[in-house]
C-alpha atoms as a PDB file:
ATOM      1  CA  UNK A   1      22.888  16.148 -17.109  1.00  0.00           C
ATOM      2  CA  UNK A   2      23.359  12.234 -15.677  1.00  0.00           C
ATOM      3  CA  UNK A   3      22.012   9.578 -17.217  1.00  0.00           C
ATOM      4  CA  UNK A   4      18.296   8.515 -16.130  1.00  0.00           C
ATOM      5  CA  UNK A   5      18.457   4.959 -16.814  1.00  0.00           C
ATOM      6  CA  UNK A   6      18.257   4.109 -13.122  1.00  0.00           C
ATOM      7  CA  UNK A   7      15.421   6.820 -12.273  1.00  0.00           C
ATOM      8  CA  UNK A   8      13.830   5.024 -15.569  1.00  0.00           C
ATOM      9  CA  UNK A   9      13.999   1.791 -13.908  1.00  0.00           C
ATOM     10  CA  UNK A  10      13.129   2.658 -10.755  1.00  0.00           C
ATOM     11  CA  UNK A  11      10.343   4.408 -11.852  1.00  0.00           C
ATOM     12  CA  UNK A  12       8.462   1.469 -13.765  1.00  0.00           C
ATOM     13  CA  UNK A  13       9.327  -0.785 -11.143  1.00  0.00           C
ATOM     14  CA  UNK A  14       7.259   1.765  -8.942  1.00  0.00           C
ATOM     15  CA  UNK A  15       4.337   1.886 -11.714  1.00  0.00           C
ATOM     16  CA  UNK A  16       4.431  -2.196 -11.306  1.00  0.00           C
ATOM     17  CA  UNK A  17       4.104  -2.254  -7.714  1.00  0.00           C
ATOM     18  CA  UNK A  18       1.383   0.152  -7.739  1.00  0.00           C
ATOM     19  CA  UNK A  19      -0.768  -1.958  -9.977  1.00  0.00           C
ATOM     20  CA  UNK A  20       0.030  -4.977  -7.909  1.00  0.00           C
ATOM     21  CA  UNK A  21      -1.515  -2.918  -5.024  1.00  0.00           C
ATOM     22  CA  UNK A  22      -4.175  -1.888  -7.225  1.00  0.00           C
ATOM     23  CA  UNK A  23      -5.052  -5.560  -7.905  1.00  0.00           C
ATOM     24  CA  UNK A  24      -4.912  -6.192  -4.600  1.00  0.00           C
ATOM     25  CA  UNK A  25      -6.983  -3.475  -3.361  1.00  0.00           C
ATOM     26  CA  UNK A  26      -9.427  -4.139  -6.194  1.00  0.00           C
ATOM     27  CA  UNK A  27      -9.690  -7.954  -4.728  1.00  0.00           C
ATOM     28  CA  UNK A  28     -10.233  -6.742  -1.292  1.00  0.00           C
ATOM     29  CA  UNK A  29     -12.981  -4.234  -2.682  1.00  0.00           C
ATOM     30  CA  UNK A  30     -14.962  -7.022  -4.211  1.00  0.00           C
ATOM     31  CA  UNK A  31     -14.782  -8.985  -1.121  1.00  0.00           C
ATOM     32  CA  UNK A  32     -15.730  -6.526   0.924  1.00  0.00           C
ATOM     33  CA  UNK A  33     -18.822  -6.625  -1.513  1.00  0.00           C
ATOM     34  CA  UNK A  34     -19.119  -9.830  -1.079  1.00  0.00           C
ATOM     35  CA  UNK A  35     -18.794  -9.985   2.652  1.00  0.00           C
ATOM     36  CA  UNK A  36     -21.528  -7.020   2.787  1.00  0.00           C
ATOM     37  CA  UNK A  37     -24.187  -9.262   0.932  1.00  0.00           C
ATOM     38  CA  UNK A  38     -23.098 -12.179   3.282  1.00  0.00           C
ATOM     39  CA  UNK A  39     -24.209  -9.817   6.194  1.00  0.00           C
ATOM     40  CA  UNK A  40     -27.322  -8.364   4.844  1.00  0.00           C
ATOM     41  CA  UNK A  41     -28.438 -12.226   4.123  1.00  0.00           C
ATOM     42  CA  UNK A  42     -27.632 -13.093   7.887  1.00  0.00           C
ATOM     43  CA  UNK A  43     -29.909 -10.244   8.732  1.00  0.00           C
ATOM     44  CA  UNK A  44     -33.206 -11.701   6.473  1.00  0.00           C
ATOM     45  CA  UNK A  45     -32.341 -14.454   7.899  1.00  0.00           C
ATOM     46  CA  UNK A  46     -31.981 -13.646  11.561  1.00  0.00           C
ATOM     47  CA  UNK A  47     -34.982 -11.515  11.432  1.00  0.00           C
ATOM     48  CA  UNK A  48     -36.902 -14.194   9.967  1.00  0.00           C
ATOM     49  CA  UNK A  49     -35.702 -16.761  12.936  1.00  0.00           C
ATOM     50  CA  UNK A  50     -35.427 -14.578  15.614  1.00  0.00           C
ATOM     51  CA  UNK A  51     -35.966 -10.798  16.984  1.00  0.00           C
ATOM     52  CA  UNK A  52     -33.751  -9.257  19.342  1.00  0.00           C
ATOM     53  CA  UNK A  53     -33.767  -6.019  20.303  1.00  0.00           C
ATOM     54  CA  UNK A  54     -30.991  -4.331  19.165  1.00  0.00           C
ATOM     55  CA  UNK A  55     -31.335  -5.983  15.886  1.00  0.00           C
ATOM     56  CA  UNK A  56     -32.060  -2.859  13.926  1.00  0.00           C
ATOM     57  CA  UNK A  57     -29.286  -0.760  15.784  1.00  0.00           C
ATOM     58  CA  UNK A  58     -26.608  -3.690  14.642  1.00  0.00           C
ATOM     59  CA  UNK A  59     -27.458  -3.881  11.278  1.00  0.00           C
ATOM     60  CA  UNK A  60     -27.624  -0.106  11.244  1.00  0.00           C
ATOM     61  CA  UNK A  61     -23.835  -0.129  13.216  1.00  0.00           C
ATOM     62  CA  UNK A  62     -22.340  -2.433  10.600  1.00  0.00           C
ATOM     63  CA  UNK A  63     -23.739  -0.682   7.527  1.00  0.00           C
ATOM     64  CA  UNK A  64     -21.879   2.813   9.134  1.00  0.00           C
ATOM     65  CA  UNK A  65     -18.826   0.946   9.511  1.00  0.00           C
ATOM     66  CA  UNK A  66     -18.956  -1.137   5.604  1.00  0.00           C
ATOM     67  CA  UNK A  67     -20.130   2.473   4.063  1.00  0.00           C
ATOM     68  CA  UNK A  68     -16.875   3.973   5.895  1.00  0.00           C
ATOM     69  CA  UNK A  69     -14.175   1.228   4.480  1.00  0.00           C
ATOM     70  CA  UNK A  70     -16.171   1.226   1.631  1.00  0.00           C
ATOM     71  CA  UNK A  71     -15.771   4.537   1.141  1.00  0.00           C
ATOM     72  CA  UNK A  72     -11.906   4.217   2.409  1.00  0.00           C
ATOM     73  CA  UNK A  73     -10.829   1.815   0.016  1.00  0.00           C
ATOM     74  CA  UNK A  74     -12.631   3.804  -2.953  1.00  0.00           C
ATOM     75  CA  UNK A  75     -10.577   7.183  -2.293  1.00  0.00           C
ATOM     76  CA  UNK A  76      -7.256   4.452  -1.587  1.00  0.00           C
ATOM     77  CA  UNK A  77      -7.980   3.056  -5.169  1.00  0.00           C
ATOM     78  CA  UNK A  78      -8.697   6.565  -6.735  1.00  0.00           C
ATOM     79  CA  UNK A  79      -5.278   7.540  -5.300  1.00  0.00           C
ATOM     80  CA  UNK A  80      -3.532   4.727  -6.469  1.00  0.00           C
ATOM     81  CA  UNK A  81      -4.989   5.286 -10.476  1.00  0.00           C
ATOM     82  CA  UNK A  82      -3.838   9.257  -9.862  1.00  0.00           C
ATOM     83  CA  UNK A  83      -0.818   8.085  -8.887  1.00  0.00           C
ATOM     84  CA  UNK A  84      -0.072   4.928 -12.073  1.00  0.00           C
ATOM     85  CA  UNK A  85      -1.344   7.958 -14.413  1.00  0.00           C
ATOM     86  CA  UNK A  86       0.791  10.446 -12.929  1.00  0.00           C
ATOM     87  CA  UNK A  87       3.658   8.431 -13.181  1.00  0.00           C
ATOM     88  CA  UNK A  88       3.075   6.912 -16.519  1.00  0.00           C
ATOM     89  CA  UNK A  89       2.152  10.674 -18.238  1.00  0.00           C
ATOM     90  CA  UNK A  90       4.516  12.893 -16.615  1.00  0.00           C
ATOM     91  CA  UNK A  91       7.325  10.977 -14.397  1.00  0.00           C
ATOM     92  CA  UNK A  92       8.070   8.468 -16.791  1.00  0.00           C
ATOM     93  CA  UNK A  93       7.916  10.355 -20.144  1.00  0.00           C
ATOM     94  CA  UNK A  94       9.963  13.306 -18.358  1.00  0.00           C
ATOM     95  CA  UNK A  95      12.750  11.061 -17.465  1.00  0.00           C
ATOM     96  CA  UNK A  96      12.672   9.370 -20.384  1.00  0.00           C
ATOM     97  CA  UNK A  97      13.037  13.046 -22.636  1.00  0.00           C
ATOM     98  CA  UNK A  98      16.053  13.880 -20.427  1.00  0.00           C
ATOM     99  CA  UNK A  99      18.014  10.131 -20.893  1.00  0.00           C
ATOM    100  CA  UNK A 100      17.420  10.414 -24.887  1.00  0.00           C
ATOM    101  CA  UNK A 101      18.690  13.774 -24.424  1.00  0.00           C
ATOM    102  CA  UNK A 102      21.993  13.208 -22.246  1.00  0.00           C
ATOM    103  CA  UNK A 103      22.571   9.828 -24.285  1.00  0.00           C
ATOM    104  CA  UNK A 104      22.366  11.985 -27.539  1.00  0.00           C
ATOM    105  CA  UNK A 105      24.630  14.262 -25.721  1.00  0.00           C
ATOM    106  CA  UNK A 106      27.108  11.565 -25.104  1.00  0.00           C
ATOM    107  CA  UNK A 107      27.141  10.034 -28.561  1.00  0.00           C
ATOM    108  CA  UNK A 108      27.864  13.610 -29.937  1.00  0.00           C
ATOM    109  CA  UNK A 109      30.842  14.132 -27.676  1.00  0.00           C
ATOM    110  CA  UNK A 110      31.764  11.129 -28.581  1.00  0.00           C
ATOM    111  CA  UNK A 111      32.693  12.096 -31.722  1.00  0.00           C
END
């Protein structure tokens, strides 16, 4: 058995960049929030201003679309948690069992 010292490594760096994207995503989600109410105010205010038509079948249009990254970046962010807990759980405790082991290996054949 090699050591795991590397795949150790490796493997927290990829737990690190995966919160970073979490963040990110996170940031974007709360935007996109933000961005939503921003939209839905324009509306009050547009219907209070004006009337158009189609007004009803845009504000309906852009709610389908928000709802569907909405929904997007929710299953993106549930993936990315599956994936830090995954790796911190199971990955990361698994390679770490096996380095103890070959190091403990090592130190007894080095005697």
């Amino acid at each position: 058995m090699a050591c795991r010292c590397n795949d150790i490594a490796g493997c927290k760096a990829d737990i690190e960049d995966l919160k970073t994207a979490k963040g990110y995503l996170t940031e974007l989600i709360t935007l996109d929030t933000q961005v939503e109410q921003g939209l839905t105010a324009i509306v009050g205010y547009s219907q209070s201003a004006f009337t158009t038509k189609n007004l009803d079948l845009l504000e309906g249009n852009e709610k389908k679309v928000n709802d569907q990254v909405t929904s997007t970046l929710s299953n993106i962010l549930t993936r990315i948690e599956t994936e830090i807990t995954t790796l911190e759980t199971q990955s990361l405790v698994e390679l770490e069992r096996e380095d103890k082991q070959t190091h403990q290996e090592e130190k007894k054949n080095e005697a």
